[in-house]
Protein backbone atom coordinates (compact mmCIF):
# COMPACT_ATOMS: atom_id res chain seq x y z
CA UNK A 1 23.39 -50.29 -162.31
CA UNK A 2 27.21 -50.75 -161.97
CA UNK A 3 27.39 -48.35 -165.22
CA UNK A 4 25.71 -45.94 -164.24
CA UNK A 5 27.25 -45.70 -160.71
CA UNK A 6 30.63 -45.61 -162.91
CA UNK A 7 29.15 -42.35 -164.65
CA UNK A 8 27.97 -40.76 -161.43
CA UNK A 9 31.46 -40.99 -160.20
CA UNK A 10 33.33 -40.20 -163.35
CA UNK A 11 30.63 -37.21 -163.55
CA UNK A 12 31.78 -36.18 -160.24
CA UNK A 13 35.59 -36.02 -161.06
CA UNK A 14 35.27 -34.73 -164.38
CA UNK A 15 32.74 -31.90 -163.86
CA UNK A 16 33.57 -30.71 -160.51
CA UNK A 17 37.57 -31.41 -160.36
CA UNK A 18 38.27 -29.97 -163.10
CA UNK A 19 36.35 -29.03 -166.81
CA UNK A 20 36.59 -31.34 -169.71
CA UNK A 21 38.47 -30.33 -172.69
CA UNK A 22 37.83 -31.35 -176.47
CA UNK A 23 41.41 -31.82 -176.74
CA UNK A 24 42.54 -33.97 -173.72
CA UNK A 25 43.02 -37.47 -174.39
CA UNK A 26 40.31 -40.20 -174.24
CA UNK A 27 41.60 -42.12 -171.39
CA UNK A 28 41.12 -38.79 -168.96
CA UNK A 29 37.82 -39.16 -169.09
CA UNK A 30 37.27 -42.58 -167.50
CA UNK A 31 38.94 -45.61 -167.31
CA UNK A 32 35.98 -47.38 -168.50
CA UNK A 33 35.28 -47.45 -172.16
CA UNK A 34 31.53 -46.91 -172.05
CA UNK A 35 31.85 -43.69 -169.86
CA UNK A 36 34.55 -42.58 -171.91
CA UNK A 37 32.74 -42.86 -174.94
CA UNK A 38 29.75 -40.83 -173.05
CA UNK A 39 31.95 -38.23 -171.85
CA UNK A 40 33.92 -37.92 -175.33
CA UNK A 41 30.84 -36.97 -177.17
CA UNK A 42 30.12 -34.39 -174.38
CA UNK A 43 33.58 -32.61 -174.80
CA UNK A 44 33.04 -32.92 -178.29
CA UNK A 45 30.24 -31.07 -178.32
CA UNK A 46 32.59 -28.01 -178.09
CA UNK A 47 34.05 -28.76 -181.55
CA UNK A 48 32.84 -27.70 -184.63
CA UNK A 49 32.53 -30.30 -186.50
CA UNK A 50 32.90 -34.27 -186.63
CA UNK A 51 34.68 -36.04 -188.87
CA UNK A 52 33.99 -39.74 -189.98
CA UNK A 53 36.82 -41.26 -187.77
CA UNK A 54 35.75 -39.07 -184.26
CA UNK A 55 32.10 -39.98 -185.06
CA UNK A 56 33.64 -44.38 -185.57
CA UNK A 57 35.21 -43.65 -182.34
CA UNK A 58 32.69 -42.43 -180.22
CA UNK A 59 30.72 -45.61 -181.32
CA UNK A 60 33.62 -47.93 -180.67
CA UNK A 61 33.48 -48.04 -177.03
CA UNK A 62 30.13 -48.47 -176.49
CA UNK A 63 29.22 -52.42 -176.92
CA UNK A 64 26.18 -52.82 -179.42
CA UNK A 65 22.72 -53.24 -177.92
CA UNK A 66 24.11 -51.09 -174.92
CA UNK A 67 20.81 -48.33 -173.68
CA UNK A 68 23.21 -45.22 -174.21
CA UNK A 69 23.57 -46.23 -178.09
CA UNK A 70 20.51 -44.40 -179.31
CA UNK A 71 20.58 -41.77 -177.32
CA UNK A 72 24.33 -41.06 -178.04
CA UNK A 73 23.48 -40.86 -181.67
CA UNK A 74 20.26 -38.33 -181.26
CA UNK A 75 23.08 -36.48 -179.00
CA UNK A 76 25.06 -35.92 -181.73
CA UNK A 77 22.52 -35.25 -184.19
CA UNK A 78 21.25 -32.40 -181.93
CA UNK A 79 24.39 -30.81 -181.20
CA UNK A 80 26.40 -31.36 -184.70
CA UNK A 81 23.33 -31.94 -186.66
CA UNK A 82 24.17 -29.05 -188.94
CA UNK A 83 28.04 -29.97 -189.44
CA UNK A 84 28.36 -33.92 -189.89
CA UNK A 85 27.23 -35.66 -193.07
CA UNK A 86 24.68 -37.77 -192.62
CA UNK A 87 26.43 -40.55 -194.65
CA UNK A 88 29.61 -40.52 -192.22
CA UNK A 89 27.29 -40.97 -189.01
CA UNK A 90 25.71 -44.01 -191.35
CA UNK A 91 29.17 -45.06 -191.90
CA UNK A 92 30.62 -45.08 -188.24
CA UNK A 93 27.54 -47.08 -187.46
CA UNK A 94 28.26 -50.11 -189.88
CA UNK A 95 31.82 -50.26 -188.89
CA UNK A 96 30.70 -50.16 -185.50
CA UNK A 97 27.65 -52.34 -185.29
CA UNK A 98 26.18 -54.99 -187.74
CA UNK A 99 23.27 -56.76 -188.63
CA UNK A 100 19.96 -55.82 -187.80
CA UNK A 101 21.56 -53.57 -185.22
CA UNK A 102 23.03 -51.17 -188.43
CA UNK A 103 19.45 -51.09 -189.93
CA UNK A 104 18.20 -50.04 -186.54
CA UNK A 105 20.33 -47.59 -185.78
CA UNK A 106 20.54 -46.32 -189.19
CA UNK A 107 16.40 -45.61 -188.97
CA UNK A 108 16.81 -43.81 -185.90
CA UNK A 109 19.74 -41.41 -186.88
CA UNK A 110 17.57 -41.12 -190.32
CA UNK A 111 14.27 -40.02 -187.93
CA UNK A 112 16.06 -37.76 -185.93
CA UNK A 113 17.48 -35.67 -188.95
CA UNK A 114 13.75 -35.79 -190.40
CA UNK A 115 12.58 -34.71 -186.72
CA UNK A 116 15.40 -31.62 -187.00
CA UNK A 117 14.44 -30.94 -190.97
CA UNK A 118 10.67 -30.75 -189.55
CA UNK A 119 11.38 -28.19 -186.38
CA UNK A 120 13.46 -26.10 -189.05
CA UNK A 121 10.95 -25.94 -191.52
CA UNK A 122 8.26 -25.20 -188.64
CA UNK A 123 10.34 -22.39 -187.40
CA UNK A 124 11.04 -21.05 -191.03
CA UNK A 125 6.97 -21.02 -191.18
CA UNK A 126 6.44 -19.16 -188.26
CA UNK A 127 9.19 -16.40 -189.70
CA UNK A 128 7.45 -16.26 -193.01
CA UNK A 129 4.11 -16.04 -191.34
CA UNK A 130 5.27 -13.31 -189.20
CA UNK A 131 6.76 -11.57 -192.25
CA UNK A 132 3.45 -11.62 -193.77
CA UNK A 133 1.51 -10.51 -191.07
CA UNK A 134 3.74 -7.41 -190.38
CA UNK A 135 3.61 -6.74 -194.44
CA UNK A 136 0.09 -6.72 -194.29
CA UNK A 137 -0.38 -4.78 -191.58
CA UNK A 138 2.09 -1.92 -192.62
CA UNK A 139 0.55 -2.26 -196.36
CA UNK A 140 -3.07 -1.98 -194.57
CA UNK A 141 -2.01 1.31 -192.51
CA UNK A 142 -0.36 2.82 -195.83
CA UNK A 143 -3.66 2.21 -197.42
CA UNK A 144 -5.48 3.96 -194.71
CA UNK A 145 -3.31 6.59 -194.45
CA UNK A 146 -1.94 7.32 -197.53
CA UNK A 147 -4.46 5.70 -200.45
CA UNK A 148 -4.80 2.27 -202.61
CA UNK A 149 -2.31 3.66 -205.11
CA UNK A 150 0.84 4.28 -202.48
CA UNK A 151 -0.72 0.88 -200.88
CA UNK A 152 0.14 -0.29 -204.95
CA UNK A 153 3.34 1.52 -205.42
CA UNK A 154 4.94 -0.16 -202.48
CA UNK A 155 3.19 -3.41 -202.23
CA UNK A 156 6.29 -5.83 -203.60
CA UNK A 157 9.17 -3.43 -202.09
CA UNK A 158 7.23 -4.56 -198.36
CA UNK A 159 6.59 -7.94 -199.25
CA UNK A 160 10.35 -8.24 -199.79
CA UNK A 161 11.56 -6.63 -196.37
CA UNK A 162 12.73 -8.61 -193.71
CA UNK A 163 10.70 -8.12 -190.14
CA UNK A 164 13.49 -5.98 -189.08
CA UNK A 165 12.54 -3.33 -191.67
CA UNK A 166 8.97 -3.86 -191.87
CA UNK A 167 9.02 -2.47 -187.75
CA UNK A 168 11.13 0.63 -188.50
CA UNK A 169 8.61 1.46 -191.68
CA UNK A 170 5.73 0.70 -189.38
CA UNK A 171 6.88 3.08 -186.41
CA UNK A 172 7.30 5.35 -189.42
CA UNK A 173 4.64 5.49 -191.05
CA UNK A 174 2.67 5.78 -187.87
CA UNK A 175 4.34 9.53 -187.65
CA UNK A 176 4.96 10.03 -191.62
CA UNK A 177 3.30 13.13 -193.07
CA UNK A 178 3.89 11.61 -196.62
CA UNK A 179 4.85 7.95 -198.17
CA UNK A 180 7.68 8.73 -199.65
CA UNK A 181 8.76 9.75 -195.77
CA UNK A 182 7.88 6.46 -194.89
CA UNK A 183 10.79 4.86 -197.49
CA UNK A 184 13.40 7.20 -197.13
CA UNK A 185 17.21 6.03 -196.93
CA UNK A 186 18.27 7.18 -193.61
C-alpha cells in the first residue's frame, strides 16, 4: 500500500509537471528506489537499446521477491524485446537476485521471449497465408481469363510477389485485354 501510494504521487509529479526524459538522472524520478527503478524503465523505453549495465540497474533498486519484479522484466521484454540479448537480461538478473529467485526469474524472462517468438511467427503465418490466398486468386482469374498455359507461364513469378504487387496485378488483370498487360513494368 505505502508503495504504491509513493507511485501514485511520483506518477503525478512526473507525468503531469513535467515529461520524463531518458537522459535525466535517476534520482529525478523519485526519491524512493523502487519507484525510481519503475519509472527508469519507463523513460527507457524511449531508448533504443539496453545495454547489460542499464538492464543490472533497473533491477538493482527493486528488492528481490518485490510484486513489480516480474512484471518489470516482461516490460522490458515487450518494449526492447527485439534489441537486448537475451543473455544480458539473464545476466542482470543473477547479479541482481540469487538463488531460486535467479531460476525463477530466469524461466519467466525465457517464457516471455518464447510468448513474443510465438506472436511473431503467428503473425508471419497470417502474412504468408494472405500471400497465398491473393496468389491463388490472381493465378485463378488469369486462368479464367487468359488460359492454363498463361496460368503456367506466370505461376512462380506470382507466387514470389509480395501482397503489395499481387493487388496492383489483380486490379490489372481485372481490366487487362492481354497477360502480358497484366506484367508490364510501369
Amino acid at each position: 500500500m505505502i508503495f504504491q501510494s509513493h507511485c501514485r504521487a511520483a506518477m503525478s509529479s512526473l507525468i503531469f509537471e513535467r515529461r520524463m526524459r531518458a537522459d535525466e538522472a535517476d534520482e529525478s524520478y523519485s526519491q524512493d528506489p523502487q519507484v525510481r527503478s519503475v519509472f527508469r524503465a519507463m523513460a527507457w523505453a524511449y531508448r533504443e537499446s539496453l545495454s547489460r549495465d542499464q538492464l543490472e540497474k533497473l533491477l538493482e533498486d527493486l528488492p528481490s521477491g518485490h510484486p513489480l519484479e516480474k512484471p518489470l522484466l516482461v516490460y522490458l521484454i515487450q518494449v526492447h524485446g527485439n534489441t537486448i540479448e537475451q543473455s544480458d537480461l539473464n545476466y542482470a538478473v543473477t547479479q541482481n537476485r540469487s538463488g531460486e529467485r535467479v531460476e525463477e526469474l530466469t524461466m519467466a524472462v525465457a517464457e516471455e521471449w518464447r510468448q513474443e517468438g510465438r506472436q511473431e511467427g503467428r503473425q508471419e503465418g497470417r502474412q504468408k497465408g494472405r500471400q497465398e490466398a491473393k496468389a491463388s486468386d490472381l493465378l485463378r482469374l488469369i486462368e479464367r481469363k487468359f488460359g492454363s498455359q498463361a496460368k503456367r507461364l506466370y505461376k512462380e513469378r506470382v507466387e514470389k510477389a509480395s501482397l503489395e504487387q499481387l493487388d496492383h496485378w489483380f486490379d490489372r488483370a481485372i481490366d487487362a485485354a492481354r497477360v502480358e498487360n497484366v506484367f508490364a513494368e510501369d
